[in-house]
PDB file of N, CA and C in Angstrom:
ATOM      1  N   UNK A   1     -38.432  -4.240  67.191  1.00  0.00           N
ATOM      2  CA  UNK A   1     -39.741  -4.081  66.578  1.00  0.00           C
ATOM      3  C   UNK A   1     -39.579  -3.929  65.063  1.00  0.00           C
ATOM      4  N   UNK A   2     -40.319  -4.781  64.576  1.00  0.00           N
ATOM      5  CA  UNK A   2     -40.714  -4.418  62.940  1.00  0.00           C
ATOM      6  C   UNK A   2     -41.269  -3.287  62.588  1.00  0.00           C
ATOM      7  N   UNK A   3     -41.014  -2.352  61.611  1.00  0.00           N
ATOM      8  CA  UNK A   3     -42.067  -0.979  60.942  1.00  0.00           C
ATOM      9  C   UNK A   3     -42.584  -2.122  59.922  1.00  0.00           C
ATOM     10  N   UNK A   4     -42.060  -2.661  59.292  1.00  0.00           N
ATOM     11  CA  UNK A   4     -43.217  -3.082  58.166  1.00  0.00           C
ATOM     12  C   UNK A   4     -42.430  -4.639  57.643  1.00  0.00           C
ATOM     13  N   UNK A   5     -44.088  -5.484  57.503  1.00  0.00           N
ATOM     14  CA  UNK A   5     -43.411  -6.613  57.289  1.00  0.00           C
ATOM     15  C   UNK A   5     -44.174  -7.118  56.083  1.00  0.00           C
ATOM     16  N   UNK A   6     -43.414  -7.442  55.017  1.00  0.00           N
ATOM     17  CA  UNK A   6     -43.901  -7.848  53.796  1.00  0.00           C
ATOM     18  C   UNK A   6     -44.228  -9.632  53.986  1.00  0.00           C
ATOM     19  N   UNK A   7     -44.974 -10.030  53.217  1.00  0.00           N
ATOM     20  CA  UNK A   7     -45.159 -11.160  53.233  1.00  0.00           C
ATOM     21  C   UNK A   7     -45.324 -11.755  51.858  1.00  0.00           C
ATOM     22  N   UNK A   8     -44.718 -12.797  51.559  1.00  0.00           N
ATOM     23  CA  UNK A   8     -44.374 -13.220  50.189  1.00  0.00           C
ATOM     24  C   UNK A   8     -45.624 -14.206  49.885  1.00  0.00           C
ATOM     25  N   UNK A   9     -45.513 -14.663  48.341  1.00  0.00           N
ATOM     26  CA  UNK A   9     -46.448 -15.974  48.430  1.00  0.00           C
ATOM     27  C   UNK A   9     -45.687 -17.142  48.465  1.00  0.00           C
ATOM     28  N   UNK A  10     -45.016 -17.353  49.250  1.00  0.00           N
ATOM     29  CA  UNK A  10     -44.257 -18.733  49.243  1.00  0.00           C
ATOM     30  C   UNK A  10     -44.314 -19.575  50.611  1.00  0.00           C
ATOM     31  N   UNK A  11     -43.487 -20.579  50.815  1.00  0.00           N
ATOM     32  CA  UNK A  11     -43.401 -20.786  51.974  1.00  0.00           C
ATOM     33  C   UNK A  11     -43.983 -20.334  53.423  1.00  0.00           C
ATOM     34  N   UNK A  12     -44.837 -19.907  54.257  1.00  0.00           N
ATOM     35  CA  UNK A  12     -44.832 -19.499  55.639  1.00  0.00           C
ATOM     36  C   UNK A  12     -44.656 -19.955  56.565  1.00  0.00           C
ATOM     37  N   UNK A  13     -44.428 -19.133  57.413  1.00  0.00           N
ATOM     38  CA  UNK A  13     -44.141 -19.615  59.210  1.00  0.00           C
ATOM     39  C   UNK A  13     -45.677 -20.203  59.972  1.00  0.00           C
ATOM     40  N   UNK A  14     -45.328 -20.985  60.637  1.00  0.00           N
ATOM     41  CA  UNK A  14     -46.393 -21.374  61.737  1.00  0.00           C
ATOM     42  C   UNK A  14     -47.106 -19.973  62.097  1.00  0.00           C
ATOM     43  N   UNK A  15     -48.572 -20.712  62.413  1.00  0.00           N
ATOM     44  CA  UNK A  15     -49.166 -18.982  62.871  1.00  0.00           C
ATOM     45  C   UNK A  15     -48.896 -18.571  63.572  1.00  0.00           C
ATOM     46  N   UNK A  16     -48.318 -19.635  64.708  1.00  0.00           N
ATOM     47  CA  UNK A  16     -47.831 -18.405  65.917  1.00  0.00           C
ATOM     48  C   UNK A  16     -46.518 -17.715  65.857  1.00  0.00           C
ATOM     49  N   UNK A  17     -45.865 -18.116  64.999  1.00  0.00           N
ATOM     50  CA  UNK A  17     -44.637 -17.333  64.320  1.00  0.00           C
ATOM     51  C   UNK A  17     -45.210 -15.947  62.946  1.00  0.00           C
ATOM     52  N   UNK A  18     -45.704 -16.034  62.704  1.00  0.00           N
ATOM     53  CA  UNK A  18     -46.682 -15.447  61.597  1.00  0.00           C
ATOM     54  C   UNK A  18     -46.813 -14.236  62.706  1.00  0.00           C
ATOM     55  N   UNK A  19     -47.958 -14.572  63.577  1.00  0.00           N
ATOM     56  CA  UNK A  19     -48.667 -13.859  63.981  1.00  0.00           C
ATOM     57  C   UNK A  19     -47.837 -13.397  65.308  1.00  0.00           C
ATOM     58  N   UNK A  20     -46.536 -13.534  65.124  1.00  0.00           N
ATOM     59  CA  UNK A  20     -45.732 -13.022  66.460  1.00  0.00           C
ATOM     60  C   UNK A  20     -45.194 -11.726  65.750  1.00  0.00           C
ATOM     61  N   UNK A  21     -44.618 -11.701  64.440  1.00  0.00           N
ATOM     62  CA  UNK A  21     -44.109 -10.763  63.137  1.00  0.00           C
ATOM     63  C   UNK A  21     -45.415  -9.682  63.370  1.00  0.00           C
ATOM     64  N   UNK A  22     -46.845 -10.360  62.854  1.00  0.00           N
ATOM     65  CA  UNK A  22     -47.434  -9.597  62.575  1.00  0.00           C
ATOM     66  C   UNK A  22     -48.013  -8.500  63.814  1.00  0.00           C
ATOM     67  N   UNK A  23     -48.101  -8.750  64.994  1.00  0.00           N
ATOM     68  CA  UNK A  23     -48.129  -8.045  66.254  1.00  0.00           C
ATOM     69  C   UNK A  23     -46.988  -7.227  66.805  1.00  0.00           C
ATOM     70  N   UNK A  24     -45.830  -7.529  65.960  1.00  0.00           N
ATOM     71  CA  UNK A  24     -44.529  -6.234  66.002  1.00  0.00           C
ATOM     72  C   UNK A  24     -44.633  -5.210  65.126  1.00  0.00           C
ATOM     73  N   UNK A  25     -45.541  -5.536  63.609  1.00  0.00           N
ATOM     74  CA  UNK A  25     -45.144  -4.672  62.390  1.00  0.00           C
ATOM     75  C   UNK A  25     -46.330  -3.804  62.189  1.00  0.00           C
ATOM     76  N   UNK A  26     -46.456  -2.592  62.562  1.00  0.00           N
ATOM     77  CA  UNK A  26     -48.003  -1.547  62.222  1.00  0.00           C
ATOM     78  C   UNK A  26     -48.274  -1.668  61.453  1.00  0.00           C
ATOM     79  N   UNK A  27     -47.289  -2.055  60.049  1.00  0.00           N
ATOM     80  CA  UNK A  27     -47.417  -1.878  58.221  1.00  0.00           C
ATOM     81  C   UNK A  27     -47.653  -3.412  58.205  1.00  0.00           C
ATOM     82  N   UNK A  28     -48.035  -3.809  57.426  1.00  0.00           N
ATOM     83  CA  UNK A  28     -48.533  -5.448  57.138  1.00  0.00           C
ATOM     84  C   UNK A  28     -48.655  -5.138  55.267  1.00  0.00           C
ATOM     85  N   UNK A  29     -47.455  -5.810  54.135  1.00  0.00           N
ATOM     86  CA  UNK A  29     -47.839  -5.297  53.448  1.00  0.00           C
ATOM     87  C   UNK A  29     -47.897  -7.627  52.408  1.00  0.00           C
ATOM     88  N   UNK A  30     -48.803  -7.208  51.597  1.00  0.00           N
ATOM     89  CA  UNK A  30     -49.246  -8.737  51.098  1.00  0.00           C
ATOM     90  C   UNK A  30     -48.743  -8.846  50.043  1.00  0.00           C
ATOM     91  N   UNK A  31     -47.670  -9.672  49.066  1.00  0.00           N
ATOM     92  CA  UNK A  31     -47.202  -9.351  47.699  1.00  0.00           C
ATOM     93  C   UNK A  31     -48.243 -10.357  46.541  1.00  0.00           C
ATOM     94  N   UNK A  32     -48.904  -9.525  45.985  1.00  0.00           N
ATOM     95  CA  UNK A  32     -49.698 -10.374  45.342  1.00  0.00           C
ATOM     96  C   UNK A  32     -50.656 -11.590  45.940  1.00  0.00           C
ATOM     97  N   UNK A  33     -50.465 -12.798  45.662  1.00  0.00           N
ATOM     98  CA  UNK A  33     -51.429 -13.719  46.176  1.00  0.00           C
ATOM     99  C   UNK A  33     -51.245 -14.084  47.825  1.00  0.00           C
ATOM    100  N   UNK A  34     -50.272 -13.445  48.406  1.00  0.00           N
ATOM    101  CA  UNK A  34     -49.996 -13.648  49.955  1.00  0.00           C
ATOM    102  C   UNK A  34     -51.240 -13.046  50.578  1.00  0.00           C
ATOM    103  N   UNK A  35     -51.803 -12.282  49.867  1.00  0.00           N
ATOM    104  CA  UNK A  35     -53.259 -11.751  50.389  1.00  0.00           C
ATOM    105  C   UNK A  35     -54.015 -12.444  50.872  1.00  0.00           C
ATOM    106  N   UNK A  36     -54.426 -13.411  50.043  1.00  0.00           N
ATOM    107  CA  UNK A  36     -55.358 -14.854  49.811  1.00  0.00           C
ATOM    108  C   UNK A  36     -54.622 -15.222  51.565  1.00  0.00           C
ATOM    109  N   UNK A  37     -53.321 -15.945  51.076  1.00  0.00           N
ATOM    110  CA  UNK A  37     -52.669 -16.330  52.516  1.00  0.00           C
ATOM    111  C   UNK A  37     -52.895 -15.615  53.686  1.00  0.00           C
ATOM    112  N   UNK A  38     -52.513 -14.402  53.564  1.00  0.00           N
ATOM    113  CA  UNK A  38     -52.853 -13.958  55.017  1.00  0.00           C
ATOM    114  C   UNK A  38     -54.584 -13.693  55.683  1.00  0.00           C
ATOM    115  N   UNK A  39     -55.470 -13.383  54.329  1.00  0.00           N
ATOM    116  CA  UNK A  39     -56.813 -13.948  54.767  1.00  0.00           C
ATOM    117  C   UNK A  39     -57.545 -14.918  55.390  1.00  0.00           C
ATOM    118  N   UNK A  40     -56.841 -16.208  54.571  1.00  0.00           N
ATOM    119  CA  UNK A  40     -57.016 -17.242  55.455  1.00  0.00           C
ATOM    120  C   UNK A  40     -56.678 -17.880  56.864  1.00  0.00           C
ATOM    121  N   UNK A  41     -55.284 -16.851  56.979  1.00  0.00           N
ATOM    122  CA  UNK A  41     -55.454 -17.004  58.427  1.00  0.00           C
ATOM    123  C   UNK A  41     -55.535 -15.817  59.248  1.00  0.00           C
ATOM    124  N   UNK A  42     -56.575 -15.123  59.040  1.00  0.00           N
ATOM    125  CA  UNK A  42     -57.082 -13.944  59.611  1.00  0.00           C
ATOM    126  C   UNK A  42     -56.633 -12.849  60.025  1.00  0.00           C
ATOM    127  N   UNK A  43     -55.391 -12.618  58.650  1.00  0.00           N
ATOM    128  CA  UNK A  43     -54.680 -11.701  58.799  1.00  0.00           C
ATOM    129  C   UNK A  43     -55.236 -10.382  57.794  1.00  0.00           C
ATOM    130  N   UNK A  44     -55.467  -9.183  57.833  1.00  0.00           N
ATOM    131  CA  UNK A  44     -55.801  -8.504  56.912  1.00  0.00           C
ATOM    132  C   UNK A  44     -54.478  -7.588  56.619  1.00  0.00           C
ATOM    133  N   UNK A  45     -53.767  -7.408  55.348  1.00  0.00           N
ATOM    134  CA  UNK A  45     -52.923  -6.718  54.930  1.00  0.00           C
ATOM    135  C   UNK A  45     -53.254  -5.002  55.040  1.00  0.00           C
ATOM    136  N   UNK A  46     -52.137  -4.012  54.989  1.00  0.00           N
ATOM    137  CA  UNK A  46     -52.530  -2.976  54.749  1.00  0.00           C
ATOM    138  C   UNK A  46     -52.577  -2.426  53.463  1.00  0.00           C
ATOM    139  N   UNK A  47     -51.852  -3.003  52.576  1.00  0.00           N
ATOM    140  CA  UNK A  47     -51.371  -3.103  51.297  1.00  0.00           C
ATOM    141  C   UNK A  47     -50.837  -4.095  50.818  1.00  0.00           C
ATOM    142  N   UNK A  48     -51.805  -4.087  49.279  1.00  0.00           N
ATOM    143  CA  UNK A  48     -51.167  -5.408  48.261  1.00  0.00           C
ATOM    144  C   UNK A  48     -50.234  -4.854  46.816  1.00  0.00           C
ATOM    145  N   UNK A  49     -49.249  -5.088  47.081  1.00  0.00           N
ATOM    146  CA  UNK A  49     -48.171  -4.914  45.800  1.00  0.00           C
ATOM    147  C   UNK A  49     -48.263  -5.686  44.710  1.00  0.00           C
ATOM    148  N   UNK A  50     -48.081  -6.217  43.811  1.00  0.00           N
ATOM    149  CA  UNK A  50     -47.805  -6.972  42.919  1.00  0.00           C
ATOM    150  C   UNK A  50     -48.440  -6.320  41.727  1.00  0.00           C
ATOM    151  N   UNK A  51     -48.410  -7.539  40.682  1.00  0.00           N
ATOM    152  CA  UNK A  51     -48.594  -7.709  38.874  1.00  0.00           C
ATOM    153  C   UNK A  51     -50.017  -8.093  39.203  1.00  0.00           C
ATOM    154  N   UNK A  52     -50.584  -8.340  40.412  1.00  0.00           N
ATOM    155  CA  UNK A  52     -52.305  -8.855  40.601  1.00  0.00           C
ATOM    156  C   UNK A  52     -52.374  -9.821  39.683  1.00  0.00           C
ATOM    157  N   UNK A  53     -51.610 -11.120  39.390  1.00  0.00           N
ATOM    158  CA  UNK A  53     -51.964 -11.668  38.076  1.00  0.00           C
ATOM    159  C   UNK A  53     -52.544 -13.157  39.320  1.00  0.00           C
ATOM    160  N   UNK A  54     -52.417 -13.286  40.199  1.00  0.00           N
ATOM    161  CA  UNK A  54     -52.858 -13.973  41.504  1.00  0.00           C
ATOM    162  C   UNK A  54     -54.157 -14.138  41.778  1.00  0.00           C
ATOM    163  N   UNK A  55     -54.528 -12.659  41.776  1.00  0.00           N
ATOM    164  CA  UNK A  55     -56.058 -12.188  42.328  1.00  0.00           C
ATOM    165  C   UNK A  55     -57.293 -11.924  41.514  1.00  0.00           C
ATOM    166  N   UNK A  56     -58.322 -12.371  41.633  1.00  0.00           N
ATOM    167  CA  UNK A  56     -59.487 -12.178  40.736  1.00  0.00           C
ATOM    168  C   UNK A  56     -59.663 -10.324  41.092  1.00  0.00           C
ATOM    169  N   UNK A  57     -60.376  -9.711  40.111  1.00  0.00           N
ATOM    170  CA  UNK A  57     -61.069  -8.233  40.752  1.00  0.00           C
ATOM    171  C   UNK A  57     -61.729  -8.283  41.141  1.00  0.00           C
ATOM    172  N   UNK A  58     -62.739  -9.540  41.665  1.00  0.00           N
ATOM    173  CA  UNK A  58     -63.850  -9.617  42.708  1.00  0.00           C
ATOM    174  C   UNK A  58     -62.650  -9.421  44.038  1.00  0.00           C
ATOM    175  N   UNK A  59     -62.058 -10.206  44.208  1.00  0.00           N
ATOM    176  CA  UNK A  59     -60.861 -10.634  45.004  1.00  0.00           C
ATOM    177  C   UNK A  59     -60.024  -9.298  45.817  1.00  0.00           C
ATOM    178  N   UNK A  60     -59.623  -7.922  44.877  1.00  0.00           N
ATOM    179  CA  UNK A  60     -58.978  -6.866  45.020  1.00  0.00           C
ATOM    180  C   UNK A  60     -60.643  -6.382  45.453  1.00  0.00           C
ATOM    181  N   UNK A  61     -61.421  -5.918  45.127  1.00  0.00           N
ATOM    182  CA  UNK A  61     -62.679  -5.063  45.083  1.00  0.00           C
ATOM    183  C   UNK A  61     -62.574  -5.300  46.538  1.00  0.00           C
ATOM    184  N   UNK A  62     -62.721  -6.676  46.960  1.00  0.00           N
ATOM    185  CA  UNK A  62     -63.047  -7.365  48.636  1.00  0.00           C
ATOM    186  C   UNK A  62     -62.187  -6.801  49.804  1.00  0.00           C
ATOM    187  N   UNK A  63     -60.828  -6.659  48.846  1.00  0.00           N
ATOM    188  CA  UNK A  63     -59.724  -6.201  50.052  1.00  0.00           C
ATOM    189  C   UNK A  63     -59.870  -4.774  49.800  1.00  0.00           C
ATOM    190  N   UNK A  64     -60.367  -4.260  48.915  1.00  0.00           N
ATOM    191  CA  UNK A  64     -60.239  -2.499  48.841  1.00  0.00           C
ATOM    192  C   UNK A  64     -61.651  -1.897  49.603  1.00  0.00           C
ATOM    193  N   UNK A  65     -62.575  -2.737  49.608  1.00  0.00           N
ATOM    194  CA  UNK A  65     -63.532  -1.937  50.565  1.00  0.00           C
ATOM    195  C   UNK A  65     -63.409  -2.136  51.730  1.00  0.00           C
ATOM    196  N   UNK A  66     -62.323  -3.223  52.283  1.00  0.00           N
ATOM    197  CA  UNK A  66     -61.611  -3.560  53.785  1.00  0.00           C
ATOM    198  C   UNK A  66     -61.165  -1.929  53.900  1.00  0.00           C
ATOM    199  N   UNK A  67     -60.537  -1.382  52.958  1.00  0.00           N
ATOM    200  CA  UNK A  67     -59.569   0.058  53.267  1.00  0.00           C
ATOM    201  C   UNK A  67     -57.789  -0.489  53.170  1.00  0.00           C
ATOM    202  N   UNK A  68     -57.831  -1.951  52.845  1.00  0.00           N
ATOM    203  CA  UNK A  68     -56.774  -2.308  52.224  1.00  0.00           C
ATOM    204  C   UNK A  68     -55.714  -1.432  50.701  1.00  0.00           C
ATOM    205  N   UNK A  69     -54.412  -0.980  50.897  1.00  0.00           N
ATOM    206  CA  UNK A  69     -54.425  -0.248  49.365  1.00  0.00           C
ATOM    207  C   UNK A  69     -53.812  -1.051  48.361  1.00  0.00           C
ATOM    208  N   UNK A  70     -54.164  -0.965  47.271  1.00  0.00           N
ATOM    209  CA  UNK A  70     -53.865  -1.923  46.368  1.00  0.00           C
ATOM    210  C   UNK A  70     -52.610  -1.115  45.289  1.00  0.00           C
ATOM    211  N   UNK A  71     -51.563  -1.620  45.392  1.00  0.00           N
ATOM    212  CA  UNK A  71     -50.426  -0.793  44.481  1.00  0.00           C
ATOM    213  C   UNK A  71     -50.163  -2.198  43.501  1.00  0.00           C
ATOM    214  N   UNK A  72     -50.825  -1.421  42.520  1.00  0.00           N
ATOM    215  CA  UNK A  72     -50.630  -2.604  40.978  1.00  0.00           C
ATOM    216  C   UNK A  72     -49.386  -2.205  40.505  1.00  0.00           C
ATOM    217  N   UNK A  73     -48.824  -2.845  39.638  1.00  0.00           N
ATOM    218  CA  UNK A  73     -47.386  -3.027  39.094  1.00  0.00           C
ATOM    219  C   UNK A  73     -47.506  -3.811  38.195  1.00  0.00           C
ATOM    220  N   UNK A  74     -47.845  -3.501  36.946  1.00  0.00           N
ATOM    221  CA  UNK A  74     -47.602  -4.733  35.692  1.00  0.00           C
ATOM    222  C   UNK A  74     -46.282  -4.976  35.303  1.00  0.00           C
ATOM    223  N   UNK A  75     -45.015  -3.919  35.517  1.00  0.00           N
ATOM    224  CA  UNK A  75     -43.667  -4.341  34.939  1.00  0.00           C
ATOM    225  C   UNK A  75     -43.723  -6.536  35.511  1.00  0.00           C
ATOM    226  N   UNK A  76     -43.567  -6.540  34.373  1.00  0.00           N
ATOM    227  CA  UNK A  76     -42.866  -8.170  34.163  1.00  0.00           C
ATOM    228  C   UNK A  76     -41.491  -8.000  34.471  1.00  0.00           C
ATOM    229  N   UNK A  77     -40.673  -7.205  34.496  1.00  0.00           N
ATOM    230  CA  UNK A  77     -39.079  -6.903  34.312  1.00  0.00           C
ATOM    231  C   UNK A  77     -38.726  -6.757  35.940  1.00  0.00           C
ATOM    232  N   UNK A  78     -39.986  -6.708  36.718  1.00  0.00           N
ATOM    233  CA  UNK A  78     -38.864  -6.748  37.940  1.00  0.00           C
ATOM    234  C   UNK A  78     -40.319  -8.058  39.362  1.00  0.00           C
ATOM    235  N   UNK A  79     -39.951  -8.548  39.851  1.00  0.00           N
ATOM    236  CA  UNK A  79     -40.404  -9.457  40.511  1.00  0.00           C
ATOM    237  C   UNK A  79     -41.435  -9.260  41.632  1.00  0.00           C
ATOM    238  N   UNK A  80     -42.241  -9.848  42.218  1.00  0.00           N
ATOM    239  CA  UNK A  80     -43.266  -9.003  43.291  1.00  0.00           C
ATOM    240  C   UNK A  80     -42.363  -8.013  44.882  1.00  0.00           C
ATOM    241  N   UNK A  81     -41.785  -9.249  45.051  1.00  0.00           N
ATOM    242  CA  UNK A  81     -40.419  -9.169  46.153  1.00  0.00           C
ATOM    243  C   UNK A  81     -39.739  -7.832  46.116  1.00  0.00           C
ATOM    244  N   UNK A  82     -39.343  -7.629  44.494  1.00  0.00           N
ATOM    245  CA  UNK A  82     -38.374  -6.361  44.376  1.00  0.00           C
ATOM    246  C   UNK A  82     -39.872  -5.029  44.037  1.00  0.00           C
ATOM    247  N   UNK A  83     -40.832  -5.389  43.552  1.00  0.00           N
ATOM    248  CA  UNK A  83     -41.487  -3.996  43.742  1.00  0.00           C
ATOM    249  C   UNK A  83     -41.771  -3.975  44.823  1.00  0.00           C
ATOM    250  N   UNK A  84     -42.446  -4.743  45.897  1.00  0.00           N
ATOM    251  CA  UNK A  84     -42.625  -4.713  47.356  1.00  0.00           C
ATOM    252  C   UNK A  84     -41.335  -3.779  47.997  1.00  0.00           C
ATOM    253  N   UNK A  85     -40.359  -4.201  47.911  1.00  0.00           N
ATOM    254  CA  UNK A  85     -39.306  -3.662  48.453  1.00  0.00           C
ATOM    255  C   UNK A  85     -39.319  -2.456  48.321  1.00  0.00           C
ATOM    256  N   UNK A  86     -39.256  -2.177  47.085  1.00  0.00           N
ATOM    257  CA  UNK A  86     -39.070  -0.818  46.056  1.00  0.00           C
ATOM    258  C   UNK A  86     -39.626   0.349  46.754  1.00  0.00           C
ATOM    259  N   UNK A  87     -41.061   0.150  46.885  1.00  0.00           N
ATOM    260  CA  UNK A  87     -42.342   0.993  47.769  1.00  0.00           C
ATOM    261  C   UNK A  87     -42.308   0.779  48.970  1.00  0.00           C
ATOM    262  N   UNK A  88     -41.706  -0.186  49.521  1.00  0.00           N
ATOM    263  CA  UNK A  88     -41.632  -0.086  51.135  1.00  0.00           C
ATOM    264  C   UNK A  88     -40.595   0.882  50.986  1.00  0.00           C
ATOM    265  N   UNK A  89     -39.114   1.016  51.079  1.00  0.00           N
ATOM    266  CA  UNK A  89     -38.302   1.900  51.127  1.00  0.00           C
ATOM    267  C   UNK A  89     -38.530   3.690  50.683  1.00  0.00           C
ATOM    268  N   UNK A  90     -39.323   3.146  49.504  1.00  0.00           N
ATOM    269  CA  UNK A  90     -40.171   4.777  49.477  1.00  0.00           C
ATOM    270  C   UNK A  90     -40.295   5.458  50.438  1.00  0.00           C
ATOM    271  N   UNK A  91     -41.530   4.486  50.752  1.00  0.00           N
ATOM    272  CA  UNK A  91     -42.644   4.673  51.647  1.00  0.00           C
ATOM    273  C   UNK A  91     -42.177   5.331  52.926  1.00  0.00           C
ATOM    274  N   UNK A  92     -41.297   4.284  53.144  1.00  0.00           N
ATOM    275  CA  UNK A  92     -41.161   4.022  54.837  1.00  0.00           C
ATOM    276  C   UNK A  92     -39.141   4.503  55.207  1.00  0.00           C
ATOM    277  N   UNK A  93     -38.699   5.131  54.420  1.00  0.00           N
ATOM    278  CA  UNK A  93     -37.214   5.025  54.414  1.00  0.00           C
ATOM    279  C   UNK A  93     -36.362   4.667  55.422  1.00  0.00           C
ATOM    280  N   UNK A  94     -36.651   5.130  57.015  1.00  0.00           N
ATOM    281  CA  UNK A  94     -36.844   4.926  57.825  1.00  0.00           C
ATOM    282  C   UNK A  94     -36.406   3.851  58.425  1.00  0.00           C
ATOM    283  N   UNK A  95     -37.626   2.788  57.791  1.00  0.00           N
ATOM    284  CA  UNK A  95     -37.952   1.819  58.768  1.00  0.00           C
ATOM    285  C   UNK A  95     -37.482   0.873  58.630  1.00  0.00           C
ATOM    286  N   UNK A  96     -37.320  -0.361  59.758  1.00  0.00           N
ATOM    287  CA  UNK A  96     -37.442  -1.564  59.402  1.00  0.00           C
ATOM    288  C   UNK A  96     -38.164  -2.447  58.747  1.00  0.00           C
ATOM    289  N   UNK A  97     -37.374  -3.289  57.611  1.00  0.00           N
ATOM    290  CA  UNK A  97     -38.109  -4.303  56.955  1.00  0.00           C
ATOM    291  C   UNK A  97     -38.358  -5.479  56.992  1.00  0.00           C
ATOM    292  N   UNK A  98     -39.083  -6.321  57.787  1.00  0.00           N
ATOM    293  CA  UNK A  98     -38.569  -7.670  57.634  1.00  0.00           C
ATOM    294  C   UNK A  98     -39.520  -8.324  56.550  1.00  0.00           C
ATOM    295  N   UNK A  99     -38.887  -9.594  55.476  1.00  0.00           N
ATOM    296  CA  UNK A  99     -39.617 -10.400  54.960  1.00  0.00           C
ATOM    297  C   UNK A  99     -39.916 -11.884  55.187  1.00  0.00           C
ATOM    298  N   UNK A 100     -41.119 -12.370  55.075  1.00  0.00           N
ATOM    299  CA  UNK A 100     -41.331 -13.485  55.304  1.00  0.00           C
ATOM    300  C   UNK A 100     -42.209 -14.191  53.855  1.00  0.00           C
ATOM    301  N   UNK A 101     -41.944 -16.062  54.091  1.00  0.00           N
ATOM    302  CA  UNK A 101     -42.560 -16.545  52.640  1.00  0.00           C
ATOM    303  C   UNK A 101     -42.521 -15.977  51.358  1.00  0.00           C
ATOM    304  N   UNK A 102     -41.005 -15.660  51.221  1.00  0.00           N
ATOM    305  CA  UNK A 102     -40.101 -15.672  49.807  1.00  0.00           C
ATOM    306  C   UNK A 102     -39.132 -17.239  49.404  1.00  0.00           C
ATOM    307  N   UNK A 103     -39.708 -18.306  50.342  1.00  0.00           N
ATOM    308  CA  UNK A 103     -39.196 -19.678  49.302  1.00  0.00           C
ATOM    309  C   UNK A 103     -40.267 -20.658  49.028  1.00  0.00           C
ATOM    310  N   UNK A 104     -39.617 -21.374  48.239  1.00  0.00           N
ATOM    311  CA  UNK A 104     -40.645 -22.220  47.647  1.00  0.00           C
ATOM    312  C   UNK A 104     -41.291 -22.322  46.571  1.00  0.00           C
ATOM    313  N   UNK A 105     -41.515 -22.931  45.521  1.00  0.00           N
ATOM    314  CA  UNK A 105     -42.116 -22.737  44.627  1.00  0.00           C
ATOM    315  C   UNK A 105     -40.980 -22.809  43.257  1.00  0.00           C
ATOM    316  N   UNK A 106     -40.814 -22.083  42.247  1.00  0.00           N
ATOM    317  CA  UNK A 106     -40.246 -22.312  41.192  1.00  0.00           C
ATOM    318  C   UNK A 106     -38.807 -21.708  41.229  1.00  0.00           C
ATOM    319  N   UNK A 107     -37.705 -22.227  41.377  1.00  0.00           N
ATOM    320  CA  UNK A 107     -36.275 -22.297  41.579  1.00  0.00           C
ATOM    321  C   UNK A 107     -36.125 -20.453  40.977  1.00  0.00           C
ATOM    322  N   UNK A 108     -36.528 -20.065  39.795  1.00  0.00           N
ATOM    323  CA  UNK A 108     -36.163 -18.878  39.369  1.00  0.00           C
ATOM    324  C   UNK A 108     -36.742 -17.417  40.223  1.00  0.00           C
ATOM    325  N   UNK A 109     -38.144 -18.172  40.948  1.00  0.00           N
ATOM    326  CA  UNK A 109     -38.905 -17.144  41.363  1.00  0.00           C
ATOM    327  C   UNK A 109     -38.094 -16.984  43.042  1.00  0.00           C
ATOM    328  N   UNK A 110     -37.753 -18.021  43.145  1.00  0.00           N
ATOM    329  CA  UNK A 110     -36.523 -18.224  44.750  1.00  0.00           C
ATOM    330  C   UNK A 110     -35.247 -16.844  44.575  1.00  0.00           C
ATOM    331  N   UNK A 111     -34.901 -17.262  43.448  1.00  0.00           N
ATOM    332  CA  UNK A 111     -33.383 -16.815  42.904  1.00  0.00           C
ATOM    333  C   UNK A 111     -33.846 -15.499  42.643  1.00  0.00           C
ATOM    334  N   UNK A 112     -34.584 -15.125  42.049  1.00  0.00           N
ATOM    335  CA  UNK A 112     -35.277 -13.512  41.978  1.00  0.00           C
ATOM    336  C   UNK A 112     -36.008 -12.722  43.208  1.00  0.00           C
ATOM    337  N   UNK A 113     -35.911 -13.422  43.950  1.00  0.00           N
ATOM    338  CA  UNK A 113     -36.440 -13.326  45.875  1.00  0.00           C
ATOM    339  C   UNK A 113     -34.911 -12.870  46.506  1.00  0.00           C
ATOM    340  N   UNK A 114     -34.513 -14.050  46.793  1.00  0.00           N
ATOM    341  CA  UNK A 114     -32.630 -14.019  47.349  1.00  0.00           C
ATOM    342  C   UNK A 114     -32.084 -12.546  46.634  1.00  0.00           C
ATOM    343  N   UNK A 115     -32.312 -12.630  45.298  1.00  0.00           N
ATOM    344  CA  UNK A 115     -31.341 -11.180  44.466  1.00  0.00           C
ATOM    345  C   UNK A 115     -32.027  -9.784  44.818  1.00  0.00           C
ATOM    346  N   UNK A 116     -33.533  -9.658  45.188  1.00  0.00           N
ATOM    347  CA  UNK A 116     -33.891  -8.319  45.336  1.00  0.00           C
ATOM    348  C   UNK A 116     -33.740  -7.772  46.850  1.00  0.00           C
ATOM    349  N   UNK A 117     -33.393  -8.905  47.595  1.00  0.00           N
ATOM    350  CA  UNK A 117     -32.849  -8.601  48.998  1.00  0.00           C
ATOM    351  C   UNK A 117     -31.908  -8.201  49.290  1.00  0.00           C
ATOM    352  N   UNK A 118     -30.732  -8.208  48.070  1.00  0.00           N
ATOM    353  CA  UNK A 118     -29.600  -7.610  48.507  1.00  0.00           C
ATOM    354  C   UNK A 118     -29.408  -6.169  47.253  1.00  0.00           C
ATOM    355  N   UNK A 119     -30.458  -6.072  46.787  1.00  0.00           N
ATOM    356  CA  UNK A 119     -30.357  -4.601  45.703  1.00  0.00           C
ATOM    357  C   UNK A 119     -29.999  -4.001  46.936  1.00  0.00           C
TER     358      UNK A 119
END
């Protein structure tokens, strides 16, 4: 069983792979624009991490009166992936982490995904 499963904005799994993760993990946490993603496929996060530079504040307002929590992070100096991480381990010390849809997209933002997985 998953305790908490982060979800990236990159790449995802089929929904029924998606939604096999998300029926193991109580914590459901969205990194920035994965929100959007997991909305659309009728997933509601429990928490959104990131720099919010993704999301309109109509956008956050929508997921915060869900009872969604929104943990902003403007550091530029460390990546959505590695603050996600950062606050899950806080959070949850405990628990299991799994991540999903950390590839894809811009070669550096991959390479800064791969590196905060093994801090």
């Amino acid at each position: 069983m998953t305790d908490v499963l982060i979800v990236g904005n990159g790449i995802q799994p089929s929904q029924s792979v998606l939604e096999s993760f998300v029926c193991q993990s109580p914590v459901i946490i969205a990194l920035d624009g994965a929100a959007l993603t997991l909305q659309q496929r009728q997933i509601q996060p429990d928490v959104i991490i990131g720099d919010m530079d993704s999301l309109t504040s109509k956008q956050l307002d929508t997921f915060q009166s869900k009872g969604v929590n929104i943990v902003k992070d403007l550091n530029q100096d460390t990546s959505d992936i590695s603050k996600g991480l950062t606050w899950s381990k806080k959070q949850y010390p405990e628990k299991h982490i799994d991540v999903i849809g950390i590839e894809g997209g811009r070669l550096d933002h991959q390479l800064a995904a791969f590196s905060a997985l093994f801090e």
